[in-house]
C-alpha atoms as a PDB file:
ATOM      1  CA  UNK A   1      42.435 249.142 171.772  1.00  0.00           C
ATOM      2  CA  UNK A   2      44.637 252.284 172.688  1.00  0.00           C
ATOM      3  CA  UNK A   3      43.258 255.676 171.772  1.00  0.00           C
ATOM      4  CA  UNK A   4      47.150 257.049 171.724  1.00  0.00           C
ATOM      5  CA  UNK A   5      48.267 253.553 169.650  1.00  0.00           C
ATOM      6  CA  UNK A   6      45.041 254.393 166.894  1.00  0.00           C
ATOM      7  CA  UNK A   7      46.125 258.464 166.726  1.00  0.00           C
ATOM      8  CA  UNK A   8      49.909 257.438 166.259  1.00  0.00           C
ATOM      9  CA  UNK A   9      48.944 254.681 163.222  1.00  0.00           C
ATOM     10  CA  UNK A  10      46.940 257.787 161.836  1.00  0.00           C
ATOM     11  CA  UNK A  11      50.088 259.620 161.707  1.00  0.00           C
ATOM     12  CA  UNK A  12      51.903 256.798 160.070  1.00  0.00           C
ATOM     13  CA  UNK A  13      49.150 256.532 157.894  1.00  0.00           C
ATOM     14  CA  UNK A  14      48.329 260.285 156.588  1.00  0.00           C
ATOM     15  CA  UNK A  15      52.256 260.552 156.190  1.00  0.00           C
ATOM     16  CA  UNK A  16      52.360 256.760 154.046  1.00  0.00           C
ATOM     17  CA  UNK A  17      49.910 258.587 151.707  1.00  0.00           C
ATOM     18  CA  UNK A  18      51.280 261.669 151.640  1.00  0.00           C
ATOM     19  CA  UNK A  19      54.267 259.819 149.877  1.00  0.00           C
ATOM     20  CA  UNK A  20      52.161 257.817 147.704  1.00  0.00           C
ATOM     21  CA  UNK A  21      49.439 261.039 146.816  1.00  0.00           C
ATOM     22  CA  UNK A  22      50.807 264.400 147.825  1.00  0.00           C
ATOM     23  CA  UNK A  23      49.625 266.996 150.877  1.00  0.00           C
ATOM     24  CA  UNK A  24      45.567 266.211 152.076  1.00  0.00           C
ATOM     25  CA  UNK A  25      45.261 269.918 150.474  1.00  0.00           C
ATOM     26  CA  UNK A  26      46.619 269.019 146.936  1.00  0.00           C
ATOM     27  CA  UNK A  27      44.723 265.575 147.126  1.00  0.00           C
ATOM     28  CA  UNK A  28      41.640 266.686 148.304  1.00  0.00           C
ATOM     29  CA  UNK A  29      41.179 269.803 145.509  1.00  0.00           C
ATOM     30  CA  UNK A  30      42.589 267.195 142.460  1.00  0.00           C
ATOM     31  CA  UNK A  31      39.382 264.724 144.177  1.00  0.00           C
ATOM     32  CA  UNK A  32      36.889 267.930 144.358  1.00  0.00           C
ATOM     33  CA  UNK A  33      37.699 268.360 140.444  1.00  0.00           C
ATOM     34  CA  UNK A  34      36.853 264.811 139.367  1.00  0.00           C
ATOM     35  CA  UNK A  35      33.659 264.648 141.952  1.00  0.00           C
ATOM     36  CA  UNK A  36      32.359 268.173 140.153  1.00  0.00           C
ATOM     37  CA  UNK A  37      32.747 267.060 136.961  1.00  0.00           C
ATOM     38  CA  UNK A  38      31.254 263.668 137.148  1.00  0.00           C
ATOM     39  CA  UNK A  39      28.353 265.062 139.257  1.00  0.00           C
ATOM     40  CA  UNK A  40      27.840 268.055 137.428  1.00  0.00           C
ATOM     41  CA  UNK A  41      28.107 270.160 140.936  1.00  0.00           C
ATOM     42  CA  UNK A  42      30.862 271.989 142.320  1.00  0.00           C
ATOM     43  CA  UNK A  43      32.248 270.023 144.859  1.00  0.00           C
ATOM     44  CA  UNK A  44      35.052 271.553 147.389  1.00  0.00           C
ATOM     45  CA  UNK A  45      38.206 270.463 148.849  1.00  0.00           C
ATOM     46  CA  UNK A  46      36.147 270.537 152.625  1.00  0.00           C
ATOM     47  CA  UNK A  47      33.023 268.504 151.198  1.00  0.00           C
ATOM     48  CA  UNK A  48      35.448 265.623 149.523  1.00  0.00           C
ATOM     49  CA  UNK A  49      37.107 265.247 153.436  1.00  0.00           C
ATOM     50  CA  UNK A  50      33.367 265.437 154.963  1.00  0.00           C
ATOM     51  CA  UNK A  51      32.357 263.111 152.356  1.00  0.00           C
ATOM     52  CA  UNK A  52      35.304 260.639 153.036  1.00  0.00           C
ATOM     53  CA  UNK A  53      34.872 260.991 157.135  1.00  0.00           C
ATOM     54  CA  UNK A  54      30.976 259.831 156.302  1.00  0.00           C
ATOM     55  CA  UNK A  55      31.968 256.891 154.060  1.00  0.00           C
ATOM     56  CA  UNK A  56      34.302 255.783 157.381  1.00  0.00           C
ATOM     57  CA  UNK A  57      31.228 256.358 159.777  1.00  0.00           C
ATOM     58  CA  UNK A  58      28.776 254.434 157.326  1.00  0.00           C
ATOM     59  CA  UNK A  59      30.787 251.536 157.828  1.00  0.00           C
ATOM     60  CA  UNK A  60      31.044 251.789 161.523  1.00  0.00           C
ATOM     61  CA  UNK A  61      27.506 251.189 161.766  1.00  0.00           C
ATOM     62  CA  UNK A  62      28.267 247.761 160.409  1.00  0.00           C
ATOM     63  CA  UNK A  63      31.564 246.969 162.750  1.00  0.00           C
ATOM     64  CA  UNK A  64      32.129 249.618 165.064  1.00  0.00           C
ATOM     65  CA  UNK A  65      35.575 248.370 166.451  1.00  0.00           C
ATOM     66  CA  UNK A  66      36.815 248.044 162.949  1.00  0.00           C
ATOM     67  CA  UNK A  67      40.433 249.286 163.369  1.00  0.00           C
ATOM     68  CA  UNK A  68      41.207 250.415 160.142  1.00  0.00           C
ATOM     69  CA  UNK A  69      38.111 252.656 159.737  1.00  0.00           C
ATOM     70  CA  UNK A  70      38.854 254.185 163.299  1.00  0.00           C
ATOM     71  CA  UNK A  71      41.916 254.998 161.945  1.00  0.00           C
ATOM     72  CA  UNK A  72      40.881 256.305 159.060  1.00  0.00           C
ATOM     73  CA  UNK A  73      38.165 258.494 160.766  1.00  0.00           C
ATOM     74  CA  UNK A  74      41.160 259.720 163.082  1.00  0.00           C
ATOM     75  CA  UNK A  75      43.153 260.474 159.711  1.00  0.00           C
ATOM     76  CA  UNK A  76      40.526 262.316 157.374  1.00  0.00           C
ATOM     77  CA  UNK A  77      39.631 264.777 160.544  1.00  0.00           C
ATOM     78  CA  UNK A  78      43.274 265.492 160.452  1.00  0.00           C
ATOM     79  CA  UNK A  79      43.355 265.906 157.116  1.00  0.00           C
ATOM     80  CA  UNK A  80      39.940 268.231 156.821  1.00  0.00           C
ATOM     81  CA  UNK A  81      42.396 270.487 159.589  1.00  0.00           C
ATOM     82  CA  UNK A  82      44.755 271.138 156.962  1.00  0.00           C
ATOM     83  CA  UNK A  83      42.468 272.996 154.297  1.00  0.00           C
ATOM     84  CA  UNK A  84      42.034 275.750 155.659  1.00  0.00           C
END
């Protein structure tokens, strides 16, 4: 595996979704509303990404050379740099 090659698919990845869900920002905050509400909690924008990047390392533990949740690690930490 290729450290530039799993960066670049996280590009190609965060801009597929983008498409598909709108900007990490808009995404993230319309995420933040449902989690509040069905918790009960105010969740924010930042804790849905953290929460998402911790879902990704959970399953590393099981498979850590699983290439999609590399990427996906690679993506939400780009993502989380947008929200501010």
């Amino acid at each position: 595996m290729n450290g530039k090659r799993l960066l670049e698919q996280s590009i190609l990845t965060i801009e597929e979704r983008q498409k598909m869900y709108g900007s990490p920002k808009e995404n993230f905050e319309h995420i933040a509303k449902r989690w509040s509400l069905l918790l009960g909690t105010t969740i924010t924008p930042t804790q849905v990404g953290l929460m998402m990047l911790d879902l990704k390392i959970a399953r590393l533990q099981k498979n850590p050379g699983h290439y999609d949740s590399l990427v996906d690690v690679a993506g939400y930490a780009a993502c989380l740099s947008e929200l501010k």
